[in-house]
Protein backbone atom coordinates (compact mmCIF):
# COMPACT_ATOMS: atom_id res chain seq x y z
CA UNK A 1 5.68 -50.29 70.04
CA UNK A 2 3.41 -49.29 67.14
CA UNK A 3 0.95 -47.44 69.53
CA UNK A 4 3.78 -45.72 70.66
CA UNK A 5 4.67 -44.91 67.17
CA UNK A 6 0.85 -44.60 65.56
CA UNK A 7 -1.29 -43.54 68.46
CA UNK A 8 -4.81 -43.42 68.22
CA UNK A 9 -6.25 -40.21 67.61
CA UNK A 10 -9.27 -38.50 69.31
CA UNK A 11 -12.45 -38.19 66.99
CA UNK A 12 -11.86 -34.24 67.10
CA UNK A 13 -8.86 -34.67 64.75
CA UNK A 14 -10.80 -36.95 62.14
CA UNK A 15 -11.95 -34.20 60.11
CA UNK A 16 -8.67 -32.07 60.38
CA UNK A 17 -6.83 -35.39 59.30
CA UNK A 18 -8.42 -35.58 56.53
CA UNK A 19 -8.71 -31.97 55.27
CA UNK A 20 -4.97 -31.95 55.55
CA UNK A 21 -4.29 -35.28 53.71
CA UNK A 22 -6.59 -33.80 50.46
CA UNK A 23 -4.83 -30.79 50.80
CA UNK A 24 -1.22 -32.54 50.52
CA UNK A 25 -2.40 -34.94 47.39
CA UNK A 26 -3.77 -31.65 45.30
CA UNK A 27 -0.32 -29.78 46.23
CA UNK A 28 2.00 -32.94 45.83
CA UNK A 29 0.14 -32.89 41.78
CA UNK A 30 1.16 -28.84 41.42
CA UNK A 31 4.65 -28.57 43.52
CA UNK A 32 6.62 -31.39 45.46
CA UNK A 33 8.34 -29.24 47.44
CA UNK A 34 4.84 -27.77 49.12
CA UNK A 35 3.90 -30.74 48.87
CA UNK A 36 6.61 -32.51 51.11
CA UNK A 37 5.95 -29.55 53.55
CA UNK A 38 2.21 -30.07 53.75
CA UNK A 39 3.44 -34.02 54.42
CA UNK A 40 5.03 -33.15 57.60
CA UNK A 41 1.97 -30.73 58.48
CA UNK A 42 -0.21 -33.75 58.45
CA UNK A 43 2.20 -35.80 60.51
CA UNK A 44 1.68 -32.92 62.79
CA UNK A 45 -2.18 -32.96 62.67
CA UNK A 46 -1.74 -36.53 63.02
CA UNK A 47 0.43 -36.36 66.24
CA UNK A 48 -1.72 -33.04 67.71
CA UNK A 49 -5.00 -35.31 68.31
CA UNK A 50 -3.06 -38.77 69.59
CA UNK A 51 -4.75 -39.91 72.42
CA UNK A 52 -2.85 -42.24 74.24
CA UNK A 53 -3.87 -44.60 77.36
CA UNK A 54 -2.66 -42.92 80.39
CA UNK A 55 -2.19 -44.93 83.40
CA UNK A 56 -3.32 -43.14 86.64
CA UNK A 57 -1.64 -44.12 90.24
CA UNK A 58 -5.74 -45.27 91.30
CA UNK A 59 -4.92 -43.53 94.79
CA UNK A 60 -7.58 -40.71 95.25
CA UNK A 61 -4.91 -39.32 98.10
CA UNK A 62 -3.10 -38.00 95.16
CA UNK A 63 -3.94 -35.22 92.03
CA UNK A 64 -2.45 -36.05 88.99
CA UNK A 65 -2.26 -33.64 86.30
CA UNK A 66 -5.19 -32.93 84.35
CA UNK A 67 -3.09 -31.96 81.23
CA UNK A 68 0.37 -32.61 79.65
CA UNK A 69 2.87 -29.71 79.33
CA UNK A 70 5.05 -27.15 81.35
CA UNK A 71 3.83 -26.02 84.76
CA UNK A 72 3.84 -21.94 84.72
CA UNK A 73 2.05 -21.15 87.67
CA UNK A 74 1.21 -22.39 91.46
CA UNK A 75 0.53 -19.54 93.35
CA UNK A 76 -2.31 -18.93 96.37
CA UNK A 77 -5.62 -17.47 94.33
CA UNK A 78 -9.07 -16.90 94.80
CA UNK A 79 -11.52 -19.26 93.56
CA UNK A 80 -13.62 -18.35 90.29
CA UNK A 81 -16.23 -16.02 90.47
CA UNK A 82 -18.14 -17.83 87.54
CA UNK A 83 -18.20 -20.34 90.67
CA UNK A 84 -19.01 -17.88 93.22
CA UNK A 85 -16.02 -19.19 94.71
CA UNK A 86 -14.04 -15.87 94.51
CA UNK A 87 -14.17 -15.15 98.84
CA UNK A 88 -12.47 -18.54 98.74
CA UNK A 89 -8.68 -19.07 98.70
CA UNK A 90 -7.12 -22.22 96.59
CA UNK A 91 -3.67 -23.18 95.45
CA UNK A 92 -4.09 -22.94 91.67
CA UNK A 93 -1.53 -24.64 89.74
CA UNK A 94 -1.80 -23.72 85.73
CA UNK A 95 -0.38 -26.22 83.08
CA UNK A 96 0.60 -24.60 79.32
CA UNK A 97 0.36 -26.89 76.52
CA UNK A 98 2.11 -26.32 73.38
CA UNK A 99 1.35 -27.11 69.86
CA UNK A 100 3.22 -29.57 70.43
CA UNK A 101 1.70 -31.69 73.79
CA UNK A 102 -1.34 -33.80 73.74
CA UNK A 103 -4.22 -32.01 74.31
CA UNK A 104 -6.44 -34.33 75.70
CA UNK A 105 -7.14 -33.47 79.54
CA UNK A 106 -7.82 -35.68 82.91
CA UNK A 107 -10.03 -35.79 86.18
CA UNK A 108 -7.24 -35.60 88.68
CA UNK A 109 -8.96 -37.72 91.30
CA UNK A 110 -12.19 -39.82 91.19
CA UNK A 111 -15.28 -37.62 91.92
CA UNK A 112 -18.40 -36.43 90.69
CA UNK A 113 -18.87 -33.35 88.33
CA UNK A 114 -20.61 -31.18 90.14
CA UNK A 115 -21.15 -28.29 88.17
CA UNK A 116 -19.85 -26.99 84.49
CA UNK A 117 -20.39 -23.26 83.19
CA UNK A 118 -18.58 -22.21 79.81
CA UNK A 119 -17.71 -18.68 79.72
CA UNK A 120 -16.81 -17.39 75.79
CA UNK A 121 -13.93 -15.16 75.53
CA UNK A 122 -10.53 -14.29 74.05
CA UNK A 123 -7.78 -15.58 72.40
CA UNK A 124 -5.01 -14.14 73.99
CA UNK A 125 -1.53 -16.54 74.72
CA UNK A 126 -2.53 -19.11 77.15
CA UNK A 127 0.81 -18.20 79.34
CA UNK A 128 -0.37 -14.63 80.61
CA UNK A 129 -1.69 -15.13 83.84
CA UNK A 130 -4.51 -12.78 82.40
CA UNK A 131 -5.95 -15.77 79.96
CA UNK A 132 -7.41 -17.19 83.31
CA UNK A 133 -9.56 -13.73 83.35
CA UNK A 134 -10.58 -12.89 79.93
CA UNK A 135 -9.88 -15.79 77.74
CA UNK A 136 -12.66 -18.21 76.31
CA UNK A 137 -13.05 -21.13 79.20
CA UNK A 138 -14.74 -24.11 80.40
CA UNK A 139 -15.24 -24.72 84.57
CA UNK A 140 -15.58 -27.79 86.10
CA UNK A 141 -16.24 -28.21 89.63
CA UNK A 142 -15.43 -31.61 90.53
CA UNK A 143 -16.86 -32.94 94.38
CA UNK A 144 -13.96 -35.28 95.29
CA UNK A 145 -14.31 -38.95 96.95
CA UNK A 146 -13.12 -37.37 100.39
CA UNK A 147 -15.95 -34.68 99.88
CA UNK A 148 -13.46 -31.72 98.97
CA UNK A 149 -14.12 -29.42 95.99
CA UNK A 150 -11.27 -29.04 93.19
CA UNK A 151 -12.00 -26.85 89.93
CA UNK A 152 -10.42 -27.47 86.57
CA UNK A 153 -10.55 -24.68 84.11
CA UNK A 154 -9.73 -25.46 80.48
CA UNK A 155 -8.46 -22.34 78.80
CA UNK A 156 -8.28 -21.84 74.95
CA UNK A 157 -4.96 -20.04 73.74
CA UNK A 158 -3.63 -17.81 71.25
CA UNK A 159 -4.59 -19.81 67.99
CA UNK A 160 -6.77 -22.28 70.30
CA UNK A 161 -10.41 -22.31 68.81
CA UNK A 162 -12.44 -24.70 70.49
CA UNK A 163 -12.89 -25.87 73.33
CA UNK A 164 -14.47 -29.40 73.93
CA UNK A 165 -16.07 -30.78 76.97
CA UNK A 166 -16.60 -34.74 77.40
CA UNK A 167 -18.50 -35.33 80.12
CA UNK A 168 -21.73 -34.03 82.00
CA UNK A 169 -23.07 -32.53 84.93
CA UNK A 170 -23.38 -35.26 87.24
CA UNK A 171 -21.00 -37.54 85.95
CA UNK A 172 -19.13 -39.82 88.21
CA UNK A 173 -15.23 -40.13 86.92
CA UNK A 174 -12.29 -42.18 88.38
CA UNK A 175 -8.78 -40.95 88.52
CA UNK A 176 -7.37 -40.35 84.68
CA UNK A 177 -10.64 -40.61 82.97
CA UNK A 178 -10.83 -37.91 79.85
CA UNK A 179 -13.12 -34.70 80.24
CA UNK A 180 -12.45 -33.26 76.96
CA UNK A 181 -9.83 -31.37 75.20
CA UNK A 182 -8.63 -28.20 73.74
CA UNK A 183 -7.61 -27.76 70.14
CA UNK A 184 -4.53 -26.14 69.09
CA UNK A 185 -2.57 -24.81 71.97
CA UNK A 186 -4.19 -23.55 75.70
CA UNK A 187 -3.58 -23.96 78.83
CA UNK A 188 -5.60 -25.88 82.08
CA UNK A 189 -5.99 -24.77 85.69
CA UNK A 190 -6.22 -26.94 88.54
CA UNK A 191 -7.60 -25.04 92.13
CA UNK A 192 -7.47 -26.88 94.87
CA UNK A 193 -7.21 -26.76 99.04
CA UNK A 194 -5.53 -28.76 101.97
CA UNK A 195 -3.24 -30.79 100.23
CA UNK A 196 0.82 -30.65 99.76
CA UNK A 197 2.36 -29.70 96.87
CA UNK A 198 4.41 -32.46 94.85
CA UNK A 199 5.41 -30.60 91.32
CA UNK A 200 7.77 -27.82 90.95
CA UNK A 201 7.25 -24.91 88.66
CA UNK A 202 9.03 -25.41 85.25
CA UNK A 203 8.17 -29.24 85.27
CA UNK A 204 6.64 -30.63 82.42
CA UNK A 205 3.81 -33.29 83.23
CA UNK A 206 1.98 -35.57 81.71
CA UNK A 207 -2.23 -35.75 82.09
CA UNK A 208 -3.53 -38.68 84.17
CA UNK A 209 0.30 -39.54 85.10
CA UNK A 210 2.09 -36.65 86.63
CA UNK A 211 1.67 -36.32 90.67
CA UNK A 212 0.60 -32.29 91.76
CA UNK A 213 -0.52 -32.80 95.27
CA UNK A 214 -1.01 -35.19 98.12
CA UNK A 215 -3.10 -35.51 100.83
């Protein structure tokens, strides 16, 4: 119960915790009604970077989301050209998160990273199917335990600064394990080929949890 309540945080929100705590003491001193709303601003910070234990299903026949938040998009698509995967056809399914969701993100099956290219960009809103395109990104092509490719694109948003990446070329991951995060609202990508299609659009999921696809 109190790690539901007080989760741990990821080390990214350290230094924004504490900005926004000295903020709220100098404010409370000049005005306690800023200062009360600068309270429930760092209750936000607070709750933006939690970083709770997800558990994964452990069955590499299965992709489980790689970030919480509303599904807005599964549609047939080329792969990325930042890849050179754009003559090759995957089922993309894109996951929005809000300021609101967890931002940490997920492998969705065990597999090695393969290849990661970060592409600076914009800052438009994370929902336009045009933020896949022209926003500020980070690719990771992930070779899967059954030898199939999936890519995971994390894709900064509207106020979204920063984008960071956890893990290394080469890597081996299991099923749930974090690759990084996104502050302050974006969206994540999933591409992926011969598999079945478990969520619906308009479902919110939750990272490391949530079942996309089957074998």
């Amino acid at each position: 119960m109190f790690n539901t309540i007080f989760p741990k945080i990821h080390k990214e929100g350290y230094k924004f915790l504490a900005i926004s705590i000295l903020a709220t003491f100098i404010i409370l001193f000049f005005s306690k009604f800023l200062g009360s709303l600068f309270i429930l601003i760092t209750i936000w910070v607070y709750y933006f970077f939690r970083d709770p234990e997800r558990y994964s299903i452990n069955n590499d026949s299965y992709l489980v989301s790689p970030a919480d938040g509303l599904i807005t998009d599964i549609s047939e698509k080329s792969g990325p050209e930042e890849l050179r995967l754009e003559n090759t056809s995957f089922t993309r399914v894109s996951v929005f998160m809000n300021v609101f969701n967890c931002h940490v993100n997920r492998i969705p099956s065990s597999g090695k990273v393969e290849e990661i290219y970060y592409k600076p960009g914009k800052f438009l809103n994370a929902s336009l199917d045009k933020a896949s395109e022209e926003n500020e990104r980070n690719y990771f092509k992930i070779k899967l335990s059954n030898g199939e490719d999936i890519i995971i694109v994390q894709i900064a948003g509207l106020i979204a600064r920063r984008i960071v990446c956890e893990v290394e070329q080469g890597q081996e991951l299991k099923q749930g394990d974090r690759i990084g995060m996104i502050r302050f609202g974006s969206r994540v990508d999933i591409y992926f080929k011969n598999k079945k299609i478990l969520a619906q659009l308009g479902q919110n999921v939750v990272a490391g949890e949530s079942l996309l696809a089957s074998d």
